[in-house]
C-alpha atoms as a PDB file:
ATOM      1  CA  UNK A   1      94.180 151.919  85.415  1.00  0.00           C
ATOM      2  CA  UNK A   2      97.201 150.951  86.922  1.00  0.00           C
ATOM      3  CA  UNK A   3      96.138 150.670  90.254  1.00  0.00           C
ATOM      4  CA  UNK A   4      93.054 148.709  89.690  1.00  0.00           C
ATOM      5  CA  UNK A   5      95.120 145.940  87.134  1.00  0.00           C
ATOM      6  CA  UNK A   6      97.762 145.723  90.532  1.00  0.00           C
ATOM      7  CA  UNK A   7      94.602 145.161  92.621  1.00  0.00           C
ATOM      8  CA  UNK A   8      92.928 142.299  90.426  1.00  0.00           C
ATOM      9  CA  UNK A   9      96.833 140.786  90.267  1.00  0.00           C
ATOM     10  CA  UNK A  10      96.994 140.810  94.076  1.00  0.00           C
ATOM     11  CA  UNK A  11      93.227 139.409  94.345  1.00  0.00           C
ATOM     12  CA  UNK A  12      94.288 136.621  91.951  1.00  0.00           C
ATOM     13  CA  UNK A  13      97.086 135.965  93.846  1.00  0.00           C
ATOM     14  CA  UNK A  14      95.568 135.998  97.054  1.00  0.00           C
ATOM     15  CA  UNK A  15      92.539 133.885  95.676  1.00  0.00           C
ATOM     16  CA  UNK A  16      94.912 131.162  94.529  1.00  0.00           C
ATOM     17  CA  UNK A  17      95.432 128.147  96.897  1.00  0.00           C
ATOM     18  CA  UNK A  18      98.194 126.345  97.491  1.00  0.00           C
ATOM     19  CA  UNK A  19      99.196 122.993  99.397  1.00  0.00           C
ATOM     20  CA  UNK A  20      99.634 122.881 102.978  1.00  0.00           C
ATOM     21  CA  UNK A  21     103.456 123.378 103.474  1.00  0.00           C
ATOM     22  CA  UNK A  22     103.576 119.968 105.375  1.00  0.00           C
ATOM     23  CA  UNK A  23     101.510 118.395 103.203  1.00  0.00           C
ATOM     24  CA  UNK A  24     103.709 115.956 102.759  1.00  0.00           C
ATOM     25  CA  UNK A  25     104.062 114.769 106.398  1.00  0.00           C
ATOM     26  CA  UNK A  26     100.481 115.058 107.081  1.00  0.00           C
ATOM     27  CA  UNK A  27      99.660 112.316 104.587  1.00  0.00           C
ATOM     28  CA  UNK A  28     102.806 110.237 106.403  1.00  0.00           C
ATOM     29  CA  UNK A  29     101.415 110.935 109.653  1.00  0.00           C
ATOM     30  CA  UNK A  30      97.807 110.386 108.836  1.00  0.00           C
ATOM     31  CA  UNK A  31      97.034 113.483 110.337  1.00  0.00           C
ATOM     32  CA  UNK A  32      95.232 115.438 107.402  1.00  0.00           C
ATOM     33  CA  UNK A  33      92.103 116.875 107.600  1.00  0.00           C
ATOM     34  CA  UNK A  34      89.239 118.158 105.668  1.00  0.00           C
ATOM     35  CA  UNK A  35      89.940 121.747 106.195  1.00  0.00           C
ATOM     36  CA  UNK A  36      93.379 121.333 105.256  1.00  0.00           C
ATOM     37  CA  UNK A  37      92.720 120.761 101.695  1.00  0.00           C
ATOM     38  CA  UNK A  38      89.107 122.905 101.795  1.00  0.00           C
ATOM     39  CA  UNK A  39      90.425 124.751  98.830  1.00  0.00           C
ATOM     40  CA  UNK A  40      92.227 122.083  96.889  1.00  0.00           C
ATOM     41  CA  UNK A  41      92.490 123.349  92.951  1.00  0.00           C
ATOM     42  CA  UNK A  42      96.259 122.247  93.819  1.00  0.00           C
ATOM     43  CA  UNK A  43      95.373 118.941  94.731  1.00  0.00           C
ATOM     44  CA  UNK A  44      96.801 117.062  91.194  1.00  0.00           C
ATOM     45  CA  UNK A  45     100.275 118.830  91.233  1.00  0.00           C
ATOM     46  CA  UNK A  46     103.230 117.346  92.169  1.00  0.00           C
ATOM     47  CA  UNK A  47     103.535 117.738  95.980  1.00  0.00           C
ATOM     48  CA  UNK A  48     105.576 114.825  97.498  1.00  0.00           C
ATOM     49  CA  UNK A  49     108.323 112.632  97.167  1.00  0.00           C
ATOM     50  CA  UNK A  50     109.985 111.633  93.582  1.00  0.00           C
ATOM     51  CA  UNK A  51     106.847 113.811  91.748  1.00  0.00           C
ATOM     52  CA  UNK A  52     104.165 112.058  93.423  1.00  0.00           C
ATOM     53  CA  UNK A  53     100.984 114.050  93.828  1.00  0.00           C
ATOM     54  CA  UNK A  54      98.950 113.183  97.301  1.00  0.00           C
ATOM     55  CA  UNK A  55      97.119 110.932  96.487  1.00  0.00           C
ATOM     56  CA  UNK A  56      99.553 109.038  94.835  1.00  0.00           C
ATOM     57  CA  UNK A  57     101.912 109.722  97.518  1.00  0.00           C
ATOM     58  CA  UNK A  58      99.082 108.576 100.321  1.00  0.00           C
ATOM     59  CA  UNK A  59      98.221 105.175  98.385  1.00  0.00           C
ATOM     60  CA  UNK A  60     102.066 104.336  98.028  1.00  0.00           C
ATOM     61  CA  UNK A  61     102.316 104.469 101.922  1.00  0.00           C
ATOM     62  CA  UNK A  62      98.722 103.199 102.727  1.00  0.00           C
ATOM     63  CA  UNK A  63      97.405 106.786 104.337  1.00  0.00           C
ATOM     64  CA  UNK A  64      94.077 107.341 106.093  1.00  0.00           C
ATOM     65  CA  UNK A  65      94.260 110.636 104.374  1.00  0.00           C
ATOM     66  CA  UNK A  66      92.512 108.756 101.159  1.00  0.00           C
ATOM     67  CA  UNK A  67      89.254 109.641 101.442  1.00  0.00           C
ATOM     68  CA  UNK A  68      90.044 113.422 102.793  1.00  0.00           C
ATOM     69  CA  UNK A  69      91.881 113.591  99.447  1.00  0.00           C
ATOM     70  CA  UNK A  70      89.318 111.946  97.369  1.00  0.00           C
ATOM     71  CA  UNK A  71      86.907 113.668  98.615  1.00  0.00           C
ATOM     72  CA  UNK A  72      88.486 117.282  97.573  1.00  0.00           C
ATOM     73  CA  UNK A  73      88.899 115.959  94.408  1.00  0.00           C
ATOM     74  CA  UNK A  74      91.727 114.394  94.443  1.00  0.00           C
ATOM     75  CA  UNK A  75      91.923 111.992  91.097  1.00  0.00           C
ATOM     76  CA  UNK A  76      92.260 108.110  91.679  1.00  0.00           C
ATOM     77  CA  UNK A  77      93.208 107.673  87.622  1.00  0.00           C
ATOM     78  CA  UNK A  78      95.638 109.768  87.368  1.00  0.00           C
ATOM     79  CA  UNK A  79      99.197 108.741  85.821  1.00  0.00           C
ATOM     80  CA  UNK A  80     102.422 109.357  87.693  1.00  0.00           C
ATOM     81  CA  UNK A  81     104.138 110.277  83.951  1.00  0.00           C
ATOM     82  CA  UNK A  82     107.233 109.144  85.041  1.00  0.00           C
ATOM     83  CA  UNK A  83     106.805 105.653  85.389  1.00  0.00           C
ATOM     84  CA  UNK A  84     103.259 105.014  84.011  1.00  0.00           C
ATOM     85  CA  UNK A  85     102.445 104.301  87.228  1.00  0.00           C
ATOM     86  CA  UNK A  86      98.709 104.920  89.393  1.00  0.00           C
ATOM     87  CA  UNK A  87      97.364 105.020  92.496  1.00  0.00           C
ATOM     88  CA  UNK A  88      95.599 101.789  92.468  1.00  0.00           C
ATOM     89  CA  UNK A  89      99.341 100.559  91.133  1.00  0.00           C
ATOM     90  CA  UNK A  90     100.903 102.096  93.713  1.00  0.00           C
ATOM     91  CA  UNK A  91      98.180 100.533  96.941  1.00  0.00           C
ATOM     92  CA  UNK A  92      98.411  96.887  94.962  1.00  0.00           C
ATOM     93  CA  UNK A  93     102.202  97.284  94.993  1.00  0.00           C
ATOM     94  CA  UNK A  94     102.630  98.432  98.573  1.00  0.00           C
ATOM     95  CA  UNK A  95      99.702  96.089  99.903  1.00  0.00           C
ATOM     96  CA  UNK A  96      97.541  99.358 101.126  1.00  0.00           C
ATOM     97  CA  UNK A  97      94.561  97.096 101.202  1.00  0.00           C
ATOM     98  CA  UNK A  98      92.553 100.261 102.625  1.00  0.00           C
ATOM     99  CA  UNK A  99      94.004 102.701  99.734  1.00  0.00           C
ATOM    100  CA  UNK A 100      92.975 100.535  97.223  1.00  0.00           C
ATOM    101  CA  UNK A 101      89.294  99.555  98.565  1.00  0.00           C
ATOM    102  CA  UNK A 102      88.958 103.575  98.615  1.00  0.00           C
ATOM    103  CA  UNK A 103      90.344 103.930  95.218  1.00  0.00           C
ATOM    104  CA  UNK A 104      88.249 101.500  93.290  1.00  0.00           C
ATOM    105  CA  UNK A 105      85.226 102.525  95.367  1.00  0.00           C
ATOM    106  CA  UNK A 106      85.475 106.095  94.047  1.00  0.00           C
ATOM    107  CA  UNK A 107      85.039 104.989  90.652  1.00  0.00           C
ATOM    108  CA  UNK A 108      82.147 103.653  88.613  1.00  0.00           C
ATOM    109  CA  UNK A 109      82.991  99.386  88.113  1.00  0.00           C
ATOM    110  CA  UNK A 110      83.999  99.949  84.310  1.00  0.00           C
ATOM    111  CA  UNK A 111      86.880 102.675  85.150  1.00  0.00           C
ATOM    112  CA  UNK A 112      87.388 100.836  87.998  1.00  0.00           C
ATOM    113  CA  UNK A 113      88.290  96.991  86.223  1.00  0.00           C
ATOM    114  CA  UNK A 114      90.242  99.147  83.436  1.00  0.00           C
ATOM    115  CA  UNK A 115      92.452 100.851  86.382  1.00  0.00           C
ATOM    116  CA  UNK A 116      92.907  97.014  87.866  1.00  0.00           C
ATOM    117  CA  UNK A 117      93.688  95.527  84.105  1.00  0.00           C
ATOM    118  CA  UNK A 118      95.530  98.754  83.133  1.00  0.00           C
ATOM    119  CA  UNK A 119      99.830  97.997  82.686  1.00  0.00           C
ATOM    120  CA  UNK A 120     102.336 100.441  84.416  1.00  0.00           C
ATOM    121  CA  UNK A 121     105.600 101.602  82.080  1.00  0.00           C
ATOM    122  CA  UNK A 122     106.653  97.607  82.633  1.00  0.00           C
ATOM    123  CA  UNK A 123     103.521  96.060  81.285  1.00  0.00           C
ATOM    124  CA  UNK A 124     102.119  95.309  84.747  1.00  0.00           C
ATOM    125  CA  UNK A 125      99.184  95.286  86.106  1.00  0.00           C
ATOM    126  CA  UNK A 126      97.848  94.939  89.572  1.00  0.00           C
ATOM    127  CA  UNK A 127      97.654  91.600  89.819  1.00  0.00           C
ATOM    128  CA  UNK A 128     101.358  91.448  88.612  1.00  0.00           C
ATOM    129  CA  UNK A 129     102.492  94.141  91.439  1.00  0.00           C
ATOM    130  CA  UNK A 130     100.613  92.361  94.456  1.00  0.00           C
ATOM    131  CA  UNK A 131     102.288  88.778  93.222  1.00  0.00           C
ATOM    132  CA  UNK A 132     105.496  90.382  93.145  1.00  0.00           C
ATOM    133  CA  UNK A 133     105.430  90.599  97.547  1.00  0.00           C
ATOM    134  CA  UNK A 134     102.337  88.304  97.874  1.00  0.00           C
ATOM    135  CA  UNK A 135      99.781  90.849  98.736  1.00  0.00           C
ATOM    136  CA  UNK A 136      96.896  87.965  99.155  1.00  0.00           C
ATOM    137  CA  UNK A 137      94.027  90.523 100.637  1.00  0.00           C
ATOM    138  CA  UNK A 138      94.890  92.849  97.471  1.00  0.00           C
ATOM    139  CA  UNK A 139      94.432  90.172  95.247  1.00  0.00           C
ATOM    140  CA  UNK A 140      91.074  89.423  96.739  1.00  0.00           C
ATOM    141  CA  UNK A 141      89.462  92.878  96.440  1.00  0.00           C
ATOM    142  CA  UNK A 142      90.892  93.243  92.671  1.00  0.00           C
ATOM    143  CA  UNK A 143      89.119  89.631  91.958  1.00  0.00           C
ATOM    144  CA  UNK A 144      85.730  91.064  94.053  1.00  0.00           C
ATOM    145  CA  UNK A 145      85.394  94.197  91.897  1.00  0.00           C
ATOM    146  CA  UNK A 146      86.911  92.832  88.850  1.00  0.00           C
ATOM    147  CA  UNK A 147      84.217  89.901  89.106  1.00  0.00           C
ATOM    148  CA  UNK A 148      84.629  86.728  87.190  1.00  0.00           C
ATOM    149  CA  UNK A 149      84.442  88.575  84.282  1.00  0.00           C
ATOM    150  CA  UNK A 150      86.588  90.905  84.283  1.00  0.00           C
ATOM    151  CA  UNK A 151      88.960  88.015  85.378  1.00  0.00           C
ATOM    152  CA  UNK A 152      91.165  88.561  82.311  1.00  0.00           C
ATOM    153  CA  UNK A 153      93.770  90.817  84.319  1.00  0.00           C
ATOM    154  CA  UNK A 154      94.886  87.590  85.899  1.00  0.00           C
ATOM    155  CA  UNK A 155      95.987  85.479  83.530  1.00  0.00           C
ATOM    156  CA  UNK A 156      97.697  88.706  81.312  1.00  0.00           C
ATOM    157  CA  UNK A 157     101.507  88.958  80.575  1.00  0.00           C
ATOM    158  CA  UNK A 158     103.414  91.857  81.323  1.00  0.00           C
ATOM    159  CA  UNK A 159     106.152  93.487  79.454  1.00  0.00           C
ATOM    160  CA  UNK A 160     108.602  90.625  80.108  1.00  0.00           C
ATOM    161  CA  UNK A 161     106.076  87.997  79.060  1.00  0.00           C
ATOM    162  CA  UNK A 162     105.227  86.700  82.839  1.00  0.00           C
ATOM    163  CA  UNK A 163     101.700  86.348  84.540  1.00  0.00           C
ATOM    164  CA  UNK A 164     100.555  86.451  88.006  1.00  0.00           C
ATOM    165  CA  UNK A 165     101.040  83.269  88.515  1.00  0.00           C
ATOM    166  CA  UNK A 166     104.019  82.692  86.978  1.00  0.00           C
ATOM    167  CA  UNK A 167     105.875  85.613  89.343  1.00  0.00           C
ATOM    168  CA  UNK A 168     104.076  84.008  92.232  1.00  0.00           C
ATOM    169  CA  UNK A 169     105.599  81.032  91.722  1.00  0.00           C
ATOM    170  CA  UNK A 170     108.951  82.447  91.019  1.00  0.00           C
ATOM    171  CA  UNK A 171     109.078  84.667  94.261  1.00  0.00           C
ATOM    172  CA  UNK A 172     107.979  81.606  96.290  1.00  0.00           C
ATOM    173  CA  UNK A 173     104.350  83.158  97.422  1.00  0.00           C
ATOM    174  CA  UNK A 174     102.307  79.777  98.301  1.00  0.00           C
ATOM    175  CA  UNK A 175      98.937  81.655  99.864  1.00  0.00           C
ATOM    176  CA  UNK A 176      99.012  84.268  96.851  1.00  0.00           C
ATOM    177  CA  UNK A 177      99.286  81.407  94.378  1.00  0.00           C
ATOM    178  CA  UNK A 178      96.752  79.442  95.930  1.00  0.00           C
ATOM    179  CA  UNK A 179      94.405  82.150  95.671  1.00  0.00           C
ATOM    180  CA  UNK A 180      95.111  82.892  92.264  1.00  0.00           C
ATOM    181  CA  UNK A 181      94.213  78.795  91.754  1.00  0.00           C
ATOM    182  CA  UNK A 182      90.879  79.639  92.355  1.00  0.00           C
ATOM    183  CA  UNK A 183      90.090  81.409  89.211  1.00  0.00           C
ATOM    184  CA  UNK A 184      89.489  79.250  86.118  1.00  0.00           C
ATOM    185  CA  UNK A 185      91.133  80.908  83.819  1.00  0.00           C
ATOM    186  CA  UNK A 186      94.316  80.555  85.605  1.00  0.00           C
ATOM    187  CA  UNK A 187      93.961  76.808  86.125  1.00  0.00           C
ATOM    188  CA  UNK A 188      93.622  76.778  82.008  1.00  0.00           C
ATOM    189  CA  UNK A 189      96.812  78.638  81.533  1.00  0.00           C
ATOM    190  CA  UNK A 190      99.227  76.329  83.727  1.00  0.00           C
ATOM    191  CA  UNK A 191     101.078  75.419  81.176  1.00  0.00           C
ATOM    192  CA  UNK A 192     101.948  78.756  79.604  1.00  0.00           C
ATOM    193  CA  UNK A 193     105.595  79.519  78.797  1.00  0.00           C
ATOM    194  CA  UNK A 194     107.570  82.317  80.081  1.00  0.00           C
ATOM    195  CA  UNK A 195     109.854  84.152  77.732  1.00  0.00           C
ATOM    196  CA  UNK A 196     112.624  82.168  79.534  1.00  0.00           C
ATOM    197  CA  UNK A 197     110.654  78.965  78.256  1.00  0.00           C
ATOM    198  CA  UNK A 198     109.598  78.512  82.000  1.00  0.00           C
ATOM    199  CA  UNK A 199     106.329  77.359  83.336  1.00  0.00           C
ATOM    200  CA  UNK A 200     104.341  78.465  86.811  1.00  0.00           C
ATOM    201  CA  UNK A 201     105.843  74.890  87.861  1.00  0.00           C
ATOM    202  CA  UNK A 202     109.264  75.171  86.796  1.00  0.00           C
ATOM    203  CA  UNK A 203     109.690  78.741  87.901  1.00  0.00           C
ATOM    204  CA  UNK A 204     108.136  77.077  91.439  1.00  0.00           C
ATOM    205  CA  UNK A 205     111.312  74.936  91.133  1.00  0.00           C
ATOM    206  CA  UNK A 206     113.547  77.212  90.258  1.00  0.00           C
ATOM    207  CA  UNK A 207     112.369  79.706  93.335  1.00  0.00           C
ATOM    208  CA  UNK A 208     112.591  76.420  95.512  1.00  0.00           C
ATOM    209  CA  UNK A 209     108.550  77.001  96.339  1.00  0.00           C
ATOM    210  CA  UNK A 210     107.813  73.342  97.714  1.00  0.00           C
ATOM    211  CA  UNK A 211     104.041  74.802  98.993  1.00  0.00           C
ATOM    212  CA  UNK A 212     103.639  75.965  95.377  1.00  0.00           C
ATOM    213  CA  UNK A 213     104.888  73.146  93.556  1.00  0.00           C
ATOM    214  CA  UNK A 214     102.258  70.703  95.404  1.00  0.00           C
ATOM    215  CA  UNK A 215      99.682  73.481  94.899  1.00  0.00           C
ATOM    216  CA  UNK A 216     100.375  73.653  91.141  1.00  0.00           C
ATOM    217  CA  UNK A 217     100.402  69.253  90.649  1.00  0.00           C
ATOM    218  CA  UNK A 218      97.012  69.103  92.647  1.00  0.00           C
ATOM    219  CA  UNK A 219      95.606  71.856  90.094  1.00  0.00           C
ATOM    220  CA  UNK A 220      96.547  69.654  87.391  1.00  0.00           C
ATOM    221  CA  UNK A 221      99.992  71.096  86.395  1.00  0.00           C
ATOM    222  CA  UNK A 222     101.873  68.594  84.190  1.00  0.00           C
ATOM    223  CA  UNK A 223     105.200  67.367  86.090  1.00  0.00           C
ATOM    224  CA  UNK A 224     106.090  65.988  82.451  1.00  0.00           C
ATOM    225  CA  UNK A 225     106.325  69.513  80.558  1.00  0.00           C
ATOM    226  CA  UNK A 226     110.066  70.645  79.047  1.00  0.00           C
ATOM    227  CA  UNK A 227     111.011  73.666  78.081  1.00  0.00           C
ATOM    228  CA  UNK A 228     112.493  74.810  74.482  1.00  0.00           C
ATOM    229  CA  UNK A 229     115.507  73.695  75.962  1.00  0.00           C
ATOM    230  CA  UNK A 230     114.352  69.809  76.748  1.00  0.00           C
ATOM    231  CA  UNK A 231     114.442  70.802  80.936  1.00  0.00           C
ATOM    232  CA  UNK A 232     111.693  69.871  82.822  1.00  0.00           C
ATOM    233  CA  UNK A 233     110.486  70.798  86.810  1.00  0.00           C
ATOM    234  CA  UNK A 234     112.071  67.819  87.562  1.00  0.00           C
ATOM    235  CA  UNK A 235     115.392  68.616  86.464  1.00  0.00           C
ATOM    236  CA  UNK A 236     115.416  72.286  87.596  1.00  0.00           C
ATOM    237  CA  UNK A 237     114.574  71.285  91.118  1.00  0.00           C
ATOM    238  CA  UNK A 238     117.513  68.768  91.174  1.00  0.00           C
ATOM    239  CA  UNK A 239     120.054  71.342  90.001  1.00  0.00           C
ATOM    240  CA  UNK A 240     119.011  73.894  92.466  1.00  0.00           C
ATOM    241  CA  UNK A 241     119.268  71.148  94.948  1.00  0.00           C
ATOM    242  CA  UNK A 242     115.976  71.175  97.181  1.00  0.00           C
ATOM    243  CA  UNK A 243     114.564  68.104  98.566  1.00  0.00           C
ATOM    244  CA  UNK A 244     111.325  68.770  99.309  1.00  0.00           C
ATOM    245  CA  UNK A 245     111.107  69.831  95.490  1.00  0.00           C
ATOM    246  CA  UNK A 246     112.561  66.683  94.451  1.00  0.00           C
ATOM    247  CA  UNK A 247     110.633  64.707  96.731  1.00  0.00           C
ATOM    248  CA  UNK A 248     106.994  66.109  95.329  1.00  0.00           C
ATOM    249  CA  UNK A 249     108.104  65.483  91.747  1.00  0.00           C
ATOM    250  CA  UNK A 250     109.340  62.233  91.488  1.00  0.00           C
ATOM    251  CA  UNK A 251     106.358  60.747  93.891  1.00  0.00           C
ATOM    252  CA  UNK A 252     104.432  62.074  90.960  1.00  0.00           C
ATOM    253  CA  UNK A 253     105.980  59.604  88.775  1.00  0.00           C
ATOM    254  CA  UNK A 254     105.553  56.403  90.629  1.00  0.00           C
END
């Protein structure tokens, strides 16, 4: 009895798979391949860098591993616990165009618009994470398979009370704002207020975004709007002292 539970322990043990021990560099490298993760039951554990699992860890730096991963079963939905964060928030934050394409196509379109729309342990979504470098081709493919309606990701506040547009504006990204001015919804919420009591056109001030300021008057942005505190774009743009800012919003008034 003895010897055949030690012989059924060392099966088990032999039986059980494990990550490649460079998995980690394989997925840098782009270098994986399919029989590398052939027997994958390992393939949702942490494995990489700050608890990341691979394909987590492959989306963050834009790997062609992807599909090899997704493909053994690798999950594009599943949380990193410790900060809320998924894959398809990691691709949109990085701008791994490819990662994210190969993410959302793995899923049917309604878990795929709830991964786009769903908030990460600060209240953002995707949208949110591309604006915050100006990924423009992210924000493309998240409008494609969101489709217009599904568009309610873009125009959504996250945990500090900002949209899209708003940290667009803010982070001076004129092509990424002027893509984001194609959706209706987001040309009806121009004049939403920041927590800050801020608009898209007085945070395009404040981050001295000329492009974005003349994108945001020709969408119909009101140059007139004030804050709680009485300060309009106007004024915001002559305290932080640029011209071109200055220039756009008192030719507005004549």
């Amino acid at each position: 009895m003895l010897l055949l539970s030690l012989s059924l322990l060392l099966l088990s043990s032999a039986s059980a798979s494990s990550p490649p021990q460079n998995l980690q560099i394989l997925i840098q490298d782009n270098t994986l391949k399919p029989s590398d993760v052939s027997d994958a039951s390992w393939i949702d554990d942490p494995c990489c860098p700050n608890g990341l699992n691979a394909v987590q860890w492959a989306a963050k730096l834009g790997s062609k591993a992807m599909p090899t991963l997704l493909r053994a079963g690798g999950s594009a939905t599943l949380w990193h616990e410790a900060t809320q964060t998924s894959p398809v928030h990691f691709a949109s934050r990085e701008g791994s165009w490819q990662s994210l394409k190969e993410l959302l196509e793995s899923l049917d379109s309604e878990a795929a618009a709830g991964e786009i729309a769903r908030g990460d342990e600060h209240g953002n979504n995707a949208a949110h994470l591309a604006a915050l470098t100006g990924q423009v081709s992210v924000l493309t493919l998240l409008r494609k398979v969101a489709g217009e309606g599904g568009a309610a990701f873009l125009t959504a506040v996250n945990g500090n009370g900002n949209t899209p547009l708003q940290i667009a504006c803010f982070f001076n990204h004129p092509k990424f704002t002027e893509r984001l001015l194609e959706s209706a919804p987001v040309k009806l919420s121009l004049g939403a207020l920041a927590p800050n009591g801020r608009s898209a056109l007085m945070l395009a001030a404040s981050g001295n975004c000329a492009a974005c300021v003349e994108l945001l008057l020709a969408a119909g942005a009101d140059k007139s709007e004030v804050g709680p505190d009485g300060v309009g774009p106007l004024e915001i743009a002559r305290e932080k002292g640029n011209a071109e800012v200055v220039r756009l919003l008192e030719e507005q008034e004549l």
